[in-house]
C-alpha atoms as a PDB file:
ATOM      1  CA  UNK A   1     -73.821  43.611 -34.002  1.00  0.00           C
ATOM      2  CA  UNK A   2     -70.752  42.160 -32.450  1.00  0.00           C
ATOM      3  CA  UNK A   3     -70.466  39.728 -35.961  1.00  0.00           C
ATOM      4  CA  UNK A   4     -69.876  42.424 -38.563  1.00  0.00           C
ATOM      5  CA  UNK A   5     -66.492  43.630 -37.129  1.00  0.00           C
ATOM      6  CA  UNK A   6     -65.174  40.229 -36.556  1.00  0.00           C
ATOM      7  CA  UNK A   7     -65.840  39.753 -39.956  1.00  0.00           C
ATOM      8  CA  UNK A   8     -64.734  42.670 -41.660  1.00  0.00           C
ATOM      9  CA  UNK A   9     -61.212  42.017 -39.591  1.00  0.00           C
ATOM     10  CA  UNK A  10     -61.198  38.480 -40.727  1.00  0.00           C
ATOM     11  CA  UNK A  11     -61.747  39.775 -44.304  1.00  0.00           C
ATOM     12  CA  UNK A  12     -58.634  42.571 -43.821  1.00  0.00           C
ATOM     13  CA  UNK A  13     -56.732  39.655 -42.589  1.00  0.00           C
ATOM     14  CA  UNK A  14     -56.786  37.783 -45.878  1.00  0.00           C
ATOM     15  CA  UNK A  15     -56.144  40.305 -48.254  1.00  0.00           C
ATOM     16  CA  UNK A  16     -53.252  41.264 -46.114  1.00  0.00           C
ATOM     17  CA  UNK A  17     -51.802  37.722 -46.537  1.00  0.00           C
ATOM     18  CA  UNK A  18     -53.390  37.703 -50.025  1.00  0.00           C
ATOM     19  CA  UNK A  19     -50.918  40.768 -50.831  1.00  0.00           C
ATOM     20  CA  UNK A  20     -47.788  39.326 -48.828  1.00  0.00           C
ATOM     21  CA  UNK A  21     -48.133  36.012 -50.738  1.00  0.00           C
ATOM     22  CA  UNK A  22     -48.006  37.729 -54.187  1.00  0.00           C
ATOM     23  CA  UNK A  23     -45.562  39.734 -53.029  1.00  0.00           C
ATOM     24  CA  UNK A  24     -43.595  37.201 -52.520  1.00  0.00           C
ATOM     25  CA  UNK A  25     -44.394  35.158 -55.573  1.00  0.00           C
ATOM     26  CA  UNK A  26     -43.041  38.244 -57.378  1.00  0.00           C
ATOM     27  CA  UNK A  27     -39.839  38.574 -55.825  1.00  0.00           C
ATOM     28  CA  UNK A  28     -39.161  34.944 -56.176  1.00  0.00           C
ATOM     29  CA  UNK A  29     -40.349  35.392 -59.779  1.00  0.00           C
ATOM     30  CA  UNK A  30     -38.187  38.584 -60.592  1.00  0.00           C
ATOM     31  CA  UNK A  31     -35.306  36.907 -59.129  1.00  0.00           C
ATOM     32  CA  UNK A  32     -35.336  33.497 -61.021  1.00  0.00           C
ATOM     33  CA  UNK A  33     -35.755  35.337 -64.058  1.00  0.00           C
ATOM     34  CA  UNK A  34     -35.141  38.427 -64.477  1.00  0.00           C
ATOM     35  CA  UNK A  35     -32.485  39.686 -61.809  1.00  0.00           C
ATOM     36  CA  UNK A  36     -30.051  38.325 -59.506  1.00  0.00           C
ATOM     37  CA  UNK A  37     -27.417  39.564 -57.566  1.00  0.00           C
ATOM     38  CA  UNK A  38     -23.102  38.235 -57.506  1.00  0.00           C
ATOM     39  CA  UNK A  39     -20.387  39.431 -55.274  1.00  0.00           C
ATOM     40  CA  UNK A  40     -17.012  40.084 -57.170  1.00  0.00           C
ATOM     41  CA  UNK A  41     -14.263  37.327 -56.435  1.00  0.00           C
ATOM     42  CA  UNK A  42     -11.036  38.859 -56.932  1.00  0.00           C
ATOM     43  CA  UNK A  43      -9.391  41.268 -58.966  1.00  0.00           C
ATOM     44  CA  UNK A  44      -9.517  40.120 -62.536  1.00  0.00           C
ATOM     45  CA  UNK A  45     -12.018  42.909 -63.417  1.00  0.00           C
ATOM     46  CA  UNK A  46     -10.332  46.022 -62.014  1.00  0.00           C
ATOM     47  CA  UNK A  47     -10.778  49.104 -62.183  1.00  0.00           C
ATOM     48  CA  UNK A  48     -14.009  48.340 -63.475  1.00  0.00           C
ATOM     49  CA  UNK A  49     -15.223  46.038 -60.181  1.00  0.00           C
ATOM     50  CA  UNK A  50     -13.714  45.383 -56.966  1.00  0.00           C
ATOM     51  CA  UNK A  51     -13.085  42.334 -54.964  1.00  0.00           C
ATOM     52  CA  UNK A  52     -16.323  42.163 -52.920  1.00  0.00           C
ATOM     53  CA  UNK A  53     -18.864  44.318 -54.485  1.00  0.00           C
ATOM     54  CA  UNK A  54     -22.458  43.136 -55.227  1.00  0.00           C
ATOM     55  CA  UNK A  55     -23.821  43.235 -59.017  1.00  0.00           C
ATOM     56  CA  UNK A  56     -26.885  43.319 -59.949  1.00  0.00           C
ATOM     57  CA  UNK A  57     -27.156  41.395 -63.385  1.00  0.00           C
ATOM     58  CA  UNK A  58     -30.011  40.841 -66.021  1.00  0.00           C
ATOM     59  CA  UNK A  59     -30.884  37.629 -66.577  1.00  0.00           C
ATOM     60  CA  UNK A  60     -33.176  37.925 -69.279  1.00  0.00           C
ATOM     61  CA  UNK A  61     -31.394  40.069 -71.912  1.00  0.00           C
ATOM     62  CA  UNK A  62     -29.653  37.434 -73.634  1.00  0.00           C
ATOM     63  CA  UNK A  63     -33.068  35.308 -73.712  1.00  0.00           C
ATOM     64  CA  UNK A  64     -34.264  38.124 -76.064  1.00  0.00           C
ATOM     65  CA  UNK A  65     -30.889  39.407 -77.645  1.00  0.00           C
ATOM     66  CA  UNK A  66     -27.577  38.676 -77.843  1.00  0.00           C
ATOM     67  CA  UNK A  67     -24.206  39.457 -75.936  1.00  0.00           C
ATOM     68  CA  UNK A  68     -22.524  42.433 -77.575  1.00  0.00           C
ATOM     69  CA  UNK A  69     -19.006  43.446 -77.171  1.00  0.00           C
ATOM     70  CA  UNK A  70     -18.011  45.665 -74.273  1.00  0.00           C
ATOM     71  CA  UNK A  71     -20.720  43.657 -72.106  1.00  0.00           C
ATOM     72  CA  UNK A  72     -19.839  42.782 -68.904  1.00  0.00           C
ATOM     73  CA  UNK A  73     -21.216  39.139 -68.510  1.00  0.00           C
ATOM     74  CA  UNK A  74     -21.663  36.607 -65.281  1.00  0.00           C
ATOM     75  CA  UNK A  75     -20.329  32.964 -67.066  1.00  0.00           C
ATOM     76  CA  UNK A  76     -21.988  29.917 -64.760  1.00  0.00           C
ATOM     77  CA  UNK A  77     -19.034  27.252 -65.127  1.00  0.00           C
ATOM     78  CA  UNK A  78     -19.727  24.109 -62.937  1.00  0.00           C
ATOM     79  CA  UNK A  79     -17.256  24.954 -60.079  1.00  0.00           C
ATOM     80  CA  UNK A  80     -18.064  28.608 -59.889  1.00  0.00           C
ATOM     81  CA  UNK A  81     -18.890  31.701 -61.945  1.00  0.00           C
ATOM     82  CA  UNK A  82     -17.264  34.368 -63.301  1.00  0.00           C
ATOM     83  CA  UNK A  83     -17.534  37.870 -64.037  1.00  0.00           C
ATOM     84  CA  UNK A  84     -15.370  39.088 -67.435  1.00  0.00           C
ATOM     85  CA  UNK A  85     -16.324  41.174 -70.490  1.00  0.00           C
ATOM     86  CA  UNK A  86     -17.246  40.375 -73.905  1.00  0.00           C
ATOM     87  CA  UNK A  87     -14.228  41.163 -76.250  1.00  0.00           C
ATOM     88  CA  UNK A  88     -14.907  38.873 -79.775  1.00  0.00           C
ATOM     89  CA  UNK A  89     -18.101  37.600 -81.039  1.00  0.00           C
ATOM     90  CA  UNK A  90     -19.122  34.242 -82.809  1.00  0.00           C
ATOM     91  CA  UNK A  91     -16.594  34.193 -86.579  1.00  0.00           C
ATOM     92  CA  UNK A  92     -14.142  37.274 -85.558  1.00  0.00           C
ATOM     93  CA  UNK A  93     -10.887  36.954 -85.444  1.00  0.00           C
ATOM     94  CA  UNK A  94      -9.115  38.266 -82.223  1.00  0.00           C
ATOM     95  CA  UNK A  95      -5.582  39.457 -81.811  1.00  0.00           C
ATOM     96  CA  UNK A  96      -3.092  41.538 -78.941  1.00  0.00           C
ATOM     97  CA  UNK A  97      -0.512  42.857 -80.763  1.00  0.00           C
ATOM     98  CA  UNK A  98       2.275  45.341 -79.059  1.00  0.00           C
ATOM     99  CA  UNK A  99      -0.548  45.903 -76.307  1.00  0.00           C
ATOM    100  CA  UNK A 100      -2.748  46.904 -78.794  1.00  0.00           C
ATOM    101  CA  UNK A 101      -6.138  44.526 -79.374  1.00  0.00           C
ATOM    102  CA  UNK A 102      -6.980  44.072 -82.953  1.00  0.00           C
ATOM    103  CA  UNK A 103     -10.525  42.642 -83.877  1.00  0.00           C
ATOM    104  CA  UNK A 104     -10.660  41.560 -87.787  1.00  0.00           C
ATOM    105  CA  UNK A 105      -7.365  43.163 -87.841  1.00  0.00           C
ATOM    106  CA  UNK A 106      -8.753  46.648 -86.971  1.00  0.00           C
ATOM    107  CA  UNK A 107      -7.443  48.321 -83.923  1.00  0.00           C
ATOM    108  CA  UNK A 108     -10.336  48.453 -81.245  1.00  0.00           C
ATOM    109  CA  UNK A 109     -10.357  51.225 -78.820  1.00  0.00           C
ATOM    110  CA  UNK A 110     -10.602  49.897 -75.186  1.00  0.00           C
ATOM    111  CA  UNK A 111     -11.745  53.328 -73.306  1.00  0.00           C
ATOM    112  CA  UNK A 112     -12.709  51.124 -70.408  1.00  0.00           C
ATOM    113  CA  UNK A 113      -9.089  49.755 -70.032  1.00  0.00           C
ATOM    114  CA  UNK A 114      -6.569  52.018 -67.553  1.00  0.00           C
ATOM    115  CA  UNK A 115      -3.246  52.403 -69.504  1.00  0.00           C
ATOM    116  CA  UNK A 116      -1.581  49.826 -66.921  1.00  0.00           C
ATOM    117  CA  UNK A 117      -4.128  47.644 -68.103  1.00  0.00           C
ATOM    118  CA  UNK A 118      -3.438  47.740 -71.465  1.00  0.00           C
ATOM    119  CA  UNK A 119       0.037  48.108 -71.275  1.00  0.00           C
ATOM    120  CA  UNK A 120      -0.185  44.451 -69.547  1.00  0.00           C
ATOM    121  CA  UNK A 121      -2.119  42.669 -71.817  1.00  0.00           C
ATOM    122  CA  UNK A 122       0.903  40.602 -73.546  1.00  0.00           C
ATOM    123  CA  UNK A 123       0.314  39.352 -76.904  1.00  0.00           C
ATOM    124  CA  UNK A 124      -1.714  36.878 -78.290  1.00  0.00           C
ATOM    125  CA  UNK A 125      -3.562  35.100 -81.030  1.00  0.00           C
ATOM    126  CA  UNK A 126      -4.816  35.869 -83.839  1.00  0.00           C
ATOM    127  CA  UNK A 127      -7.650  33.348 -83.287  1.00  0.00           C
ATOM    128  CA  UNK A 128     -10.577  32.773 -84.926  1.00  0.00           C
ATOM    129  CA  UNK A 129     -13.582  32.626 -82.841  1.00  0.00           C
ATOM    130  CA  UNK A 130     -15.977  29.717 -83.837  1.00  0.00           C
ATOM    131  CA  UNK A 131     -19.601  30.057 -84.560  1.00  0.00           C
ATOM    132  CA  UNK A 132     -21.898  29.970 -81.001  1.00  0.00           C
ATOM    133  CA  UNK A 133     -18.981  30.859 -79.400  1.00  0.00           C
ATOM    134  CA  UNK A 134     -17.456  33.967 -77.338  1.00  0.00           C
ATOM    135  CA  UNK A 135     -14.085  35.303 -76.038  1.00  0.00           C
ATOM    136  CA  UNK A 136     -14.233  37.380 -72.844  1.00  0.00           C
ATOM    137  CA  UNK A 137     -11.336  38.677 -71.022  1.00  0.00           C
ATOM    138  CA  UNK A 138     -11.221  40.429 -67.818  1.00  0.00           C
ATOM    139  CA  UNK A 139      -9.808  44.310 -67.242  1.00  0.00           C
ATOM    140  CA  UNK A 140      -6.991  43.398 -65.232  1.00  0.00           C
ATOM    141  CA  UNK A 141      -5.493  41.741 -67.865  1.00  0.00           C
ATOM    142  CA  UNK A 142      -1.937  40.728 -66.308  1.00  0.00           C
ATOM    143  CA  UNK A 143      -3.971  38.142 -63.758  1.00  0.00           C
ATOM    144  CA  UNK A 144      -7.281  37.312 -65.213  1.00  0.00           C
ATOM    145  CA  UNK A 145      -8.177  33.468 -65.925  1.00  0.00           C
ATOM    146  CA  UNK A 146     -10.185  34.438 -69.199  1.00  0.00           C
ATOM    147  CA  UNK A 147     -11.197  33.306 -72.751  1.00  0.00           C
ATOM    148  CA  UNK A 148      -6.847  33.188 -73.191  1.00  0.00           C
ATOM    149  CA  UNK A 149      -5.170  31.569 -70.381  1.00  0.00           C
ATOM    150  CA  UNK A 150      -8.106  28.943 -68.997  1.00  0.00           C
ATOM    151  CA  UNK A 151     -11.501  29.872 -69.653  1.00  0.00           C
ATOM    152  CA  UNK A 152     -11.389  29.120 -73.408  1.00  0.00           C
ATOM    153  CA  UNK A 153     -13.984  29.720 -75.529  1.00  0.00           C
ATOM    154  CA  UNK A 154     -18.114  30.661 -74.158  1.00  0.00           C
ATOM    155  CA  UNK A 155     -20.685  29.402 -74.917  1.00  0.00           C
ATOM    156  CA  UNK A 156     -23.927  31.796 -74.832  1.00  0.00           C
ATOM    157  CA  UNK A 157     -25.392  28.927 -72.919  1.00  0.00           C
ATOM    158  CA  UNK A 158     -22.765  29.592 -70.325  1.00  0.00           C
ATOM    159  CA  UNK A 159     -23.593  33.095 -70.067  1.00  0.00           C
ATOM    160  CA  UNK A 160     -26.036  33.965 -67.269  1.00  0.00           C
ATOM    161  CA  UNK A 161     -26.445  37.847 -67.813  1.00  0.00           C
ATOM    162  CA  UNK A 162     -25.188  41.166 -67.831  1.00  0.00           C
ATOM    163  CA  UNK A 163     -23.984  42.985 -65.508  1.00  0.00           C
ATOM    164  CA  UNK A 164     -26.365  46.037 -64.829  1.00  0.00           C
ATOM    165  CA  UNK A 165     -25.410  47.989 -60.986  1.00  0.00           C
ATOM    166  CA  UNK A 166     -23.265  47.904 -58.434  1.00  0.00           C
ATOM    167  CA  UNK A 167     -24.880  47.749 -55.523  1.00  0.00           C
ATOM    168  CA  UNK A 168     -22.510  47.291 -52.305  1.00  0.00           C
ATOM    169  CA  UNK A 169     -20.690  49.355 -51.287  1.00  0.00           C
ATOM    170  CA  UNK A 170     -23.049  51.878 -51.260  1.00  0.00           C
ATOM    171  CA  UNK A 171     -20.560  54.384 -51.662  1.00  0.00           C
ATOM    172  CA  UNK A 172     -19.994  52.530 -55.303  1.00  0.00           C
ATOM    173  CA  UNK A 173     -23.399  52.353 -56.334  1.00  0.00           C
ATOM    174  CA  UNK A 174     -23.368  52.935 -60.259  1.00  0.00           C
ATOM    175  CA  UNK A 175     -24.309  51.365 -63.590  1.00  0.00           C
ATOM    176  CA  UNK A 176     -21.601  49.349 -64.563  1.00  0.00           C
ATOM    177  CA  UNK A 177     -19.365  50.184 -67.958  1.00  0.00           C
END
């Protein structure tokens, strides 16, 4: 009599472990491939993100799609990464003229941009953007290091993910734009 419970706890034992260890496999699993999380360096994307918040960014949306303008993008470069938004795409041609950004020549509307921001983007270009290749700036346009003044052209290799939440503060917590 004494044999059956010390087996049926034995048995509980293992699927509890059973459960943990999958568990785990998932989250290691979700977060090689699917999400991951980046804290903000600076202040080359503001308004849009802050200097220390968390993102939470999709990893596997560009496996099955491509970047699209207006995306907010993590770039892995080999001494860090960055955090910057898609503003060209692979054969456009990419201008700032009089504060204004012209893509193909046509003005594109920037709703994301504050006016400050815009009215501190200087000029520059036109430039053609080669095939397989991107040009990202970030929102604070007088002191980002983007696609203009450092970054250069990106490569879709180089691009990580998108940008989905932010997560920390938790007063911020929102979909990011």
């Amino acid at each position: 009599m004494s044999l059956v419970p010390e087996k049926k706890d034995k048995k509980e034992w293992l699927e509890w472990l059973k459960a943990i260890a999958i568990a785990v496999i998932l989250a290691f699993l979700l977060r090689t491939f699917v999400f991951a999380t980046s804290i903000v360096e600076g202040d080359s994307m503001d308004p849009t993100l802050q200097h220390g918040e968390r993102v939470i960014f999709n990893k596997i949306v560009y496996i099955i799609g491509e970047p699209s303008r207006g995306d907010i993008v993590i770039i892995q470069r080999p001494t860090k990464n960055y955090v910057k938004r898609v503003i060209g795409l692979p054969g456009e041609t990419v201008e700032v003229r009089n504060h204004i950004l012209y893509i193909n020549g046509e003005p594109y509307e920037q709703r994301f941009l504050t006016v400050d921001s815009k009215n501190y983007t200087g000029n520059f270009g036109p430039i053609e953007i080669p095939d397989g290749k991107y040009f990202v700036m970030g929102d604070h346009r007088a002191i980002s290091k983007d696609s203009r003044n450092g970054l250069g052209f990106i490569t879709e290799d180089e691009i990580i993910g998108r940008s989905e939440f932010i997560i920390f503060p938790f007063s911020e917590i929102s979909r990011t734009k």
